[in-house]
PDB file of N, CA and C in Angstrom:
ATOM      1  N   UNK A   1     -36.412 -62.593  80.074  1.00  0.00           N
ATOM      2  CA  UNK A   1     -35.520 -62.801  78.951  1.00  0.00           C
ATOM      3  C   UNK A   1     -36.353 -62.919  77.677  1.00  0.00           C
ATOM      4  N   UNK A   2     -35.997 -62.286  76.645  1.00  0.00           N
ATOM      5  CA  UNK A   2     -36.398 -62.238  75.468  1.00  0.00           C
ATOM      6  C   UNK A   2     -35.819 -63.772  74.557  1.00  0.00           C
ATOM      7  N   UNK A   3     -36.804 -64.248  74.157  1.00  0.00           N
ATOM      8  CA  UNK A   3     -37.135 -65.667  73.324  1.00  0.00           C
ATOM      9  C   UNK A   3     -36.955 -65.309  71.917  1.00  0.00           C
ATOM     10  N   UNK A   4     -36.393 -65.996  71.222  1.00  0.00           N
ATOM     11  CA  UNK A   4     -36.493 -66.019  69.874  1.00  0.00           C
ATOM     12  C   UNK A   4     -37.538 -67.094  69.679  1.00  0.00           C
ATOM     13  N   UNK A   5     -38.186 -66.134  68.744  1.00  0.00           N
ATOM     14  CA  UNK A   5     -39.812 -67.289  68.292  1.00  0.00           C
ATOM     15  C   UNK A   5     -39.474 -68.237  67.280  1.00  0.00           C
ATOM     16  N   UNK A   6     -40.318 -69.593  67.546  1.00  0.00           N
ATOM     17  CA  UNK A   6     -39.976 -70.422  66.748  1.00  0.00           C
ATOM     18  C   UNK A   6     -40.082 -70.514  65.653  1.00  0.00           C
ATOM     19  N   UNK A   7     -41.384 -69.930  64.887  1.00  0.00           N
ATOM     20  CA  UNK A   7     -41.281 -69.530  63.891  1.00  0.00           C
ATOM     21  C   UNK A   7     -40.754 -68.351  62.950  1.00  0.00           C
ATOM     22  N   UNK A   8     -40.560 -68.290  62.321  1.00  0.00           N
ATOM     23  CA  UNK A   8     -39.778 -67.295  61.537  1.00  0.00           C
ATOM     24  C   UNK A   8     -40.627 -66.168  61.462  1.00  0.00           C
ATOM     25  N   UNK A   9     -40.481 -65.061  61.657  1.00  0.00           N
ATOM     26  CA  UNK A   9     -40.993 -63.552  61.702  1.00  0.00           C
ATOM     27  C   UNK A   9     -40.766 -63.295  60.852  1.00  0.00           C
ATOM     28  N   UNK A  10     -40.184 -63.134  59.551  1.00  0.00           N
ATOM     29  CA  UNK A  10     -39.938 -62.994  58.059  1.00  0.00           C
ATOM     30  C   UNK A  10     -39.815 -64.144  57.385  1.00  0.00           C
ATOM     31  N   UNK A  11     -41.492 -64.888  56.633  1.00  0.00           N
ATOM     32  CA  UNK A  11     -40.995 -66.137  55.744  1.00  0.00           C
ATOM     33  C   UNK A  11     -40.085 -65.530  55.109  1.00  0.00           C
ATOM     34  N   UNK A  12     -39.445 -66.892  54.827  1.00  0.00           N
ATOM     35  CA  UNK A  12     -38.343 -66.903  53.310  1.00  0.00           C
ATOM     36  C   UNK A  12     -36.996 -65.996  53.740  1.00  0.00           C
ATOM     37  N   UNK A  13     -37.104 -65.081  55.101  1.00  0.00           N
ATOM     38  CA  UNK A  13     -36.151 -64.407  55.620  1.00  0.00           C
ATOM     39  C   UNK A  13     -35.586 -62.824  54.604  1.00  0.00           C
ATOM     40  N   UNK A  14     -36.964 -62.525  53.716  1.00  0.00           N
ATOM     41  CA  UNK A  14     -36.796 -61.975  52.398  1.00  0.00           C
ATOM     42  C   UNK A  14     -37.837 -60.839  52.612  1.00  0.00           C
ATOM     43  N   UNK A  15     -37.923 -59.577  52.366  1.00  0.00           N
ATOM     44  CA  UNK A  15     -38.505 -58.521  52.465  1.00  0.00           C
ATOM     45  C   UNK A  15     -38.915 -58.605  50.790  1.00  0.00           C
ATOM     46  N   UNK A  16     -38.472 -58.854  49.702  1.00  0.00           N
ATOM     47  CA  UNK A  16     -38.168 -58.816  48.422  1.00  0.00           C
ATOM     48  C   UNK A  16     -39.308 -60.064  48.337  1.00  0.00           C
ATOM     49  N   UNK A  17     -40.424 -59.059  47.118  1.00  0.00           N
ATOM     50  CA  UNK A  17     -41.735 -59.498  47.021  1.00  0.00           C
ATOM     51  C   UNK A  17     -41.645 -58.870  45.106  1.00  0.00           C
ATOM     52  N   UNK A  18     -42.351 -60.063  44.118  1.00  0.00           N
ATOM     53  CA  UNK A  18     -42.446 -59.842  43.150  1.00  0.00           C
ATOM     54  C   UNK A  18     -43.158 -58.655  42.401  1.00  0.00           C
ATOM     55  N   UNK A  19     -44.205 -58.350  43.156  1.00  0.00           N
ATOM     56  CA  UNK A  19     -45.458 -57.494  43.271  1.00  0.00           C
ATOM     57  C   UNK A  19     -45.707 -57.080  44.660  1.00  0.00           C
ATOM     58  N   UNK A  20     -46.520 -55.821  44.328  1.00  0.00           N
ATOM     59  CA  UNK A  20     -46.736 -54.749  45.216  1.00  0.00           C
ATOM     60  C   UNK A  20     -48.360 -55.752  46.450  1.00  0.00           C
ATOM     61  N   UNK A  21     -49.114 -56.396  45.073  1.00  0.00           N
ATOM     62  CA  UNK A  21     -49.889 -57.408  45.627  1.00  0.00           C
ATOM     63  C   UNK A  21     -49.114 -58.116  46.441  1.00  0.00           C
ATOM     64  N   UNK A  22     -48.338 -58.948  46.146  1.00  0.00           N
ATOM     65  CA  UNK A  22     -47.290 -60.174  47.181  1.00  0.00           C
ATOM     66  C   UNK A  22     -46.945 -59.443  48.533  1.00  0.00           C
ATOM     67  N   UNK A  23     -46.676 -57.944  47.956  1.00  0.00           N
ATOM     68  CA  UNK A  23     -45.949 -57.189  48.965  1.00  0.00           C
ATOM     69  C   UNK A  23     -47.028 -57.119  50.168  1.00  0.00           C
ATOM     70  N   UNK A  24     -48.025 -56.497  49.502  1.00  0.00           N
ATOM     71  CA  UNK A  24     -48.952 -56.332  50.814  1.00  0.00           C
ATOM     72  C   UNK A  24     -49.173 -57.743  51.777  1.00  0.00           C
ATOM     73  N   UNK A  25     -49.438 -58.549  50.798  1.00  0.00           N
ATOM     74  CA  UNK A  25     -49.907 -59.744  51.524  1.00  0.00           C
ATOM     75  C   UNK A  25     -48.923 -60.088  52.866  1.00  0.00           C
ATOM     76  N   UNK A  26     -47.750 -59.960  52.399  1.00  0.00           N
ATOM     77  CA  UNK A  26     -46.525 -60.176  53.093  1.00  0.00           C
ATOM     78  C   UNK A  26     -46.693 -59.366  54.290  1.00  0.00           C
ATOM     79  N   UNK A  27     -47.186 -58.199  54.317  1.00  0.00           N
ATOM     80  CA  UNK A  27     -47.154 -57.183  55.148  1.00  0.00           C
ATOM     81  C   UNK A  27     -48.402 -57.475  56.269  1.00  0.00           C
ATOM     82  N   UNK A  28     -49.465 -57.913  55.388  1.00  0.00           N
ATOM     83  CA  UNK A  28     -50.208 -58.673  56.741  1.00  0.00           C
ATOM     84  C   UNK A  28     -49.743 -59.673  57.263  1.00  0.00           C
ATOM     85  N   UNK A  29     -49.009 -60.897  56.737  1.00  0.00           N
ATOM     86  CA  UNK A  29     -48.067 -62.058  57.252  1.00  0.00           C
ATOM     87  C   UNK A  29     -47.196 -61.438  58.674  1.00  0.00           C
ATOM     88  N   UNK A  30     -46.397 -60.349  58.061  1.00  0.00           N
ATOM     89  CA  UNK A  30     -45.620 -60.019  59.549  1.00  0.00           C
ATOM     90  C   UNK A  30     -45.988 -59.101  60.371  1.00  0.00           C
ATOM     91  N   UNK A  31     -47.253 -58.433  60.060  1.00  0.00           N
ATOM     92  CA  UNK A  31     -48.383 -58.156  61.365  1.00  0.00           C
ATOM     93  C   UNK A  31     -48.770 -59.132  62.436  1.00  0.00           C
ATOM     94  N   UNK A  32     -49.335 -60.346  61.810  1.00  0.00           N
ATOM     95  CA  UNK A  32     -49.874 -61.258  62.589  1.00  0.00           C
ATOM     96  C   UNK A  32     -48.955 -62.079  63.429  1.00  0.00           C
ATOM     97  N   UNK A  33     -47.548 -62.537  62.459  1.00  0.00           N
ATOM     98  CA  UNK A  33     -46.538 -62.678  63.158  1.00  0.00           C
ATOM     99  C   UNK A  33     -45.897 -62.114  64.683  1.00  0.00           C
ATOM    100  N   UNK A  34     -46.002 -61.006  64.024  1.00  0.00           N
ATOM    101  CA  UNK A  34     -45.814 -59.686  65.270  1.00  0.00           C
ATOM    102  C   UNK A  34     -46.575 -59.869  66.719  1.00  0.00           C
ATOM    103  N   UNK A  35     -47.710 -60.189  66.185  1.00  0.00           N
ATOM    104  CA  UNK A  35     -48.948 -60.739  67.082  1.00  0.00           C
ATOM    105  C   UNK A  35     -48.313 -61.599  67.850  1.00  0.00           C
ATOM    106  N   UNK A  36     -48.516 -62.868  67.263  1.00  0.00           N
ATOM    107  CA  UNK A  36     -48.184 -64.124  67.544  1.00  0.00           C
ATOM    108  C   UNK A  36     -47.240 -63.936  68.974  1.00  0.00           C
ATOM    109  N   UNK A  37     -46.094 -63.236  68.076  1.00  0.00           N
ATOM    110  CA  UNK A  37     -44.691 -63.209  68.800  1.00  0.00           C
ATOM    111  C   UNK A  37     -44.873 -62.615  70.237  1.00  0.00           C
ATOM    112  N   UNK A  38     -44.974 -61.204  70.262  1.00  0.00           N
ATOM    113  CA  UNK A  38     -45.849 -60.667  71.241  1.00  0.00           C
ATOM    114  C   UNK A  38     -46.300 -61.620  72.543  1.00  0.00           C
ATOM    115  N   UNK A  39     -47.782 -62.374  71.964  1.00  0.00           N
ATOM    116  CA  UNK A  39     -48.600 -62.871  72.849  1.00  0.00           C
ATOM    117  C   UNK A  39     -48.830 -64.336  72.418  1.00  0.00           C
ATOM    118  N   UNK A  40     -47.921 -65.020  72.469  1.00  0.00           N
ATOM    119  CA  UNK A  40     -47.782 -66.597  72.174  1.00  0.00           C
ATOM    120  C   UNK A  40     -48.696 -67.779  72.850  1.00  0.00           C
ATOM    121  N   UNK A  41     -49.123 -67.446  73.687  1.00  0.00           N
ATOM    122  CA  UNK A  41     -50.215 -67.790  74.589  1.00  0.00           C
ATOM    123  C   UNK A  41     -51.970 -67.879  73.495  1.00  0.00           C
ATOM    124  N   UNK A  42     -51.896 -68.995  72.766  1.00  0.00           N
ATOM    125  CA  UNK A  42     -53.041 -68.715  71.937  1.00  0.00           C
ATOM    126  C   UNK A  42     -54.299 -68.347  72.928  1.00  0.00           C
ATOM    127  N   UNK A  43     -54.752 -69.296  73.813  1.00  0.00           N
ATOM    128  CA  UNK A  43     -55.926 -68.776  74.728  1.00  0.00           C
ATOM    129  C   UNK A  43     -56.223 -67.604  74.898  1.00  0.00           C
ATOM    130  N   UNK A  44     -55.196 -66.967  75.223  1.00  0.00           N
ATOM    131  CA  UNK A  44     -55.608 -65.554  75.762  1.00  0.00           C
ATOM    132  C   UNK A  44     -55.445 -64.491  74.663  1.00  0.00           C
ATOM    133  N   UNK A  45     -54.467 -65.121  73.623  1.00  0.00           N
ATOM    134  CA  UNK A  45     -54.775 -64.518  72.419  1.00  0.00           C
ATOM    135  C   UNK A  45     -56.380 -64.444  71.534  1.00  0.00           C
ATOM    136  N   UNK A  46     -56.636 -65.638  71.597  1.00  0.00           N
ATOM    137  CA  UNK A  46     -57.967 -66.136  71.085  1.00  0.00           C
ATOM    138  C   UNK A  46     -59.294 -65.190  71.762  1.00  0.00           C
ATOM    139  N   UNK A  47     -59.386 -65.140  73.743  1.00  0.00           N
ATOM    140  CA  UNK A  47     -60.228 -64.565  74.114  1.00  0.00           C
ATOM    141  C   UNK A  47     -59.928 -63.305  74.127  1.00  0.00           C
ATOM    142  N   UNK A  48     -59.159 -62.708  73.873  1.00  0.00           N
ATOM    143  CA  UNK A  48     -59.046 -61.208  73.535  1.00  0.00           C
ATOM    144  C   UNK A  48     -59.869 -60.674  72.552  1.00  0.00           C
ATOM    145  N   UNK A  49     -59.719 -61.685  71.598  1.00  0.00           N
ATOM    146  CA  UNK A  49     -60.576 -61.255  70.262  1.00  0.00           C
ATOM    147  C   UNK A  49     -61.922 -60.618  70.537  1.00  0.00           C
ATOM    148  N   UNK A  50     -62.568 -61.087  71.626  1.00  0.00           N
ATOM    149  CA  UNK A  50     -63.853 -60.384  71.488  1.00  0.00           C
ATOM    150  C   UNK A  50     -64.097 -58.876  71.807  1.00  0.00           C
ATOM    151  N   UNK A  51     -63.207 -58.979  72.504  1.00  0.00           N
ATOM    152  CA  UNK A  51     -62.736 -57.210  72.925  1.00  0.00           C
ATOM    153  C   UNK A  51     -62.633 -56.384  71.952  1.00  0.00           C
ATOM    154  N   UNK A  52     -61.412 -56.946  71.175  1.00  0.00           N
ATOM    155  CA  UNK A  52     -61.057 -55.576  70.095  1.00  0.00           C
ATOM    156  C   UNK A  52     -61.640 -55.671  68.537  1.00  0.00           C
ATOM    157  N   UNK A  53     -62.735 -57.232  68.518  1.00  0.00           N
ATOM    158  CA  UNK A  53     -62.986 -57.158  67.370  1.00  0.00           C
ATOM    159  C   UNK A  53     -64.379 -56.457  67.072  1.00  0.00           C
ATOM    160  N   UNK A  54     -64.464 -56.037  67.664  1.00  0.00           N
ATOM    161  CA  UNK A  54     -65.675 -54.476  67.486  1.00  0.00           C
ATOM    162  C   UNK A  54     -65.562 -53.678  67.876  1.00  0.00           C
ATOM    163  N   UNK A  55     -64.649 -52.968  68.162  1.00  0.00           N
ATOM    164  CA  UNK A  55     -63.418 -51.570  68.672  1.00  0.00           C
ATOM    165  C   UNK A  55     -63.421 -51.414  67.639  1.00  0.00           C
ATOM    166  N   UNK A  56     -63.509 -50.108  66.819  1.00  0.00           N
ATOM    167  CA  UNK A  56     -63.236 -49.122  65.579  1.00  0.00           C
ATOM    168  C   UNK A  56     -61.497 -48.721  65.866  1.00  0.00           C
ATOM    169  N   UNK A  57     -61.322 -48.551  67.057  1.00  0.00           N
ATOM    170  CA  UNK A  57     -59.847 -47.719  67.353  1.00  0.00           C
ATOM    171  C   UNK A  57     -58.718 -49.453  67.096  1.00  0.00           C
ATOM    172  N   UNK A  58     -59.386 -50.100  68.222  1.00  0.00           N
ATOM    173  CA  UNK A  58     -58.204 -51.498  67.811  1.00  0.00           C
ATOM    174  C   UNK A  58     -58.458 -51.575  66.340  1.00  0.00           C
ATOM    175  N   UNK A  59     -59.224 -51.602  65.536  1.00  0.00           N
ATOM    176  CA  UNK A  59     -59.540 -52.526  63.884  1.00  0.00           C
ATOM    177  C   UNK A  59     -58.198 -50.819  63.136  1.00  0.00           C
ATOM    178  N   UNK A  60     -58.728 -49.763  63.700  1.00  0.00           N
ATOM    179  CA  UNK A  60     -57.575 -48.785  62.901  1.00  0.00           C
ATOM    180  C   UNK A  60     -56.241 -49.019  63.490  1.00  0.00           C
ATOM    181  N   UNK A  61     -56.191 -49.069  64.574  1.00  0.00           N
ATOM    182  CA  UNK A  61     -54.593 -49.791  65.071  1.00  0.00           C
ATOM    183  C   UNK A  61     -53.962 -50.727  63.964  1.00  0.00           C
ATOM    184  N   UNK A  62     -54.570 -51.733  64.350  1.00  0.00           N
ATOM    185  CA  UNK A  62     -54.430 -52.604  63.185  1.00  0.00           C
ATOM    186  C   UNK A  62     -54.148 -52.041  61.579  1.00  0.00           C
ATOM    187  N   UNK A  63     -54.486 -51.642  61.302  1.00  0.00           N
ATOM    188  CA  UNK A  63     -54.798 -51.016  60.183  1.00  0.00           C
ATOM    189  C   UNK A  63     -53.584 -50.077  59.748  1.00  0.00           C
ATOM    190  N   UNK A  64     -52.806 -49.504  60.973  1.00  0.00           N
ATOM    191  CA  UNK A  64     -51.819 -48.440  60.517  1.00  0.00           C
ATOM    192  C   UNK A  64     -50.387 -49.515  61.547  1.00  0.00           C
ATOM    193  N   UNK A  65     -51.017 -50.986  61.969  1.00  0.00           N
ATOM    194  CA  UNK A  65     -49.539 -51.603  61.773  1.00  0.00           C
ATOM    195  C   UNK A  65     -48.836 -52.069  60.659  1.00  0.00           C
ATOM    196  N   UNK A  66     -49.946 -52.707  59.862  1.00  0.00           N
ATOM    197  CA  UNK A  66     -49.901 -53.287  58.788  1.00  0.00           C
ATOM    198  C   UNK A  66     -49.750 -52.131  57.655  1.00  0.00           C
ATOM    199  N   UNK A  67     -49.957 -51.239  57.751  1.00  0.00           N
ATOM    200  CA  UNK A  67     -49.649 -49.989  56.736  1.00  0.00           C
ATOM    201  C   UNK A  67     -48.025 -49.743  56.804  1.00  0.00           C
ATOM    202  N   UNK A  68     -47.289 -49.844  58.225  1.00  0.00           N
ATOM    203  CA  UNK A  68     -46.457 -49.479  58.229  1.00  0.00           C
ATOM    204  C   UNK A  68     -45.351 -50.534  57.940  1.00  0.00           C
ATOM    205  N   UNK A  69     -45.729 -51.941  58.471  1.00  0.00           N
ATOM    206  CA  UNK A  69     -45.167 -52.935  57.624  1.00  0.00           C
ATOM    207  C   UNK A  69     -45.312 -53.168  55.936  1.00  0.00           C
ATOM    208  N   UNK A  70     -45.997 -52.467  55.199  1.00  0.00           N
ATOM    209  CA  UNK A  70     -46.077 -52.425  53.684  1.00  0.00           C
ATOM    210  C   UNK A  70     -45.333 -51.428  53.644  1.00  0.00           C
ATOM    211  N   UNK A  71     -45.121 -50.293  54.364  1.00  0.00           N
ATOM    212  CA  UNK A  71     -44.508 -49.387  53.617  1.00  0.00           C
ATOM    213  C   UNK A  71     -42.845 -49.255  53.825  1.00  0.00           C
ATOM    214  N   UNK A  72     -42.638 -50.349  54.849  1.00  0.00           N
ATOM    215  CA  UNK A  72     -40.853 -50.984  55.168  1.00  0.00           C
ATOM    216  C   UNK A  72     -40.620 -52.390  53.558  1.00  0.00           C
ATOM    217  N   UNK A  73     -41.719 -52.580  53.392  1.00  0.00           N
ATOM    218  CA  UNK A  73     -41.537 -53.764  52.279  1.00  0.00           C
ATOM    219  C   UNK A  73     -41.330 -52.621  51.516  1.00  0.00           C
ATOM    220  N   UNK A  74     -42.296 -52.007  50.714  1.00  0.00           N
ATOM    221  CA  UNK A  74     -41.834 -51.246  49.646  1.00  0.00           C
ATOM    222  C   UNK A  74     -40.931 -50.553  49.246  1.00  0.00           C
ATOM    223  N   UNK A  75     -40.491 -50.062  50.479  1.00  0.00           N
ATOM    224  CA  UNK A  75     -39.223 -49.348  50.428  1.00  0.00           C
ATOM    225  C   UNK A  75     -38.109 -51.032  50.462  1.00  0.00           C
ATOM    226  N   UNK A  76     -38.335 -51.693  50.720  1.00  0.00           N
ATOM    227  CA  UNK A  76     -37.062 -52.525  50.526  1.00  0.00           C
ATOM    228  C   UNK A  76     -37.242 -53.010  48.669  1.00  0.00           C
ATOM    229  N   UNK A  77     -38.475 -52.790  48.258  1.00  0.00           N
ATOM    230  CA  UNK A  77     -38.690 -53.770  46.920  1.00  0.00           C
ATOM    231  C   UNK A  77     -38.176 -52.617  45.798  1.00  0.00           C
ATOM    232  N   UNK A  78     -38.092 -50.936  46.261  1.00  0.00           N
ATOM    233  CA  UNK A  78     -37.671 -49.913  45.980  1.00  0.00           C
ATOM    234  C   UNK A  78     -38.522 -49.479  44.882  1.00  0.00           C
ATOM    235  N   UNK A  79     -40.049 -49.811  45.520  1.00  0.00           N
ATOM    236  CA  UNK A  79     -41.452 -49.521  45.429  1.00  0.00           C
ATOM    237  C   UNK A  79     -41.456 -49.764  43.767  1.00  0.00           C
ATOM    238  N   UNK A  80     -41.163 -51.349  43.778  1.00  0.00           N
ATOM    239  CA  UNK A  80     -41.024 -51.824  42.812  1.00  0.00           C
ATOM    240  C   UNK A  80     -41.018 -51.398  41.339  1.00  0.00           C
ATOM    241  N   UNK A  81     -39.916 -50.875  41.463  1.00  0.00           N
ATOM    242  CA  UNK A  81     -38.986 -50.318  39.939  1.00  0.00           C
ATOM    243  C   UNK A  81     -39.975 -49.726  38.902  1.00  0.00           C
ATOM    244  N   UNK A  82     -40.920 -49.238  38.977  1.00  0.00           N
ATOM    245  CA  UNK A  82     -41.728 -48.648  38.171  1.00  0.00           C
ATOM    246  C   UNK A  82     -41.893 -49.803  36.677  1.00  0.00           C
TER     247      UNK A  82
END
């Protein structure tokens, strides 16, 4: 059965970011979230780290989750009104 996580997967419950800066930041926020949620188990979250944190392919994984979570913000901020 699927859990709703205790913490909130969208602070503030708000995609809507002042700046494109805020925006990104935000966008790593619900990467890690994502994480979290995922694999809630910090231990095994924690010893994983050594694995993928010198992997070139996990660090670009990474890299094009969080790309794709900025680019669902921007499109909600409506790549902030020029």
């Amino acid at each position: 059965m699927t859990e709703v996580p205790k913490t909130p997967l969208v602070p503030g419950n708000t995609l809507i970011t002042p700046t494109p800066e805020e925006g990104r930041a935000l966008a790593i926020t619900l990467a890690r979230h994502s994480i979290h949620a995922i694999q809630n188990n910090l231990e095994v979250l924690q010893n994983g780290r050594s694995q993928y944190a010198h992997d070139p392919s996990g660090l670009i994984a990474t890299s094009h989750v969080v790309a794709i979570e900025f680019a669902t913000i921007a499109a909600a901020n409506d790549y902030w009104r020029g």
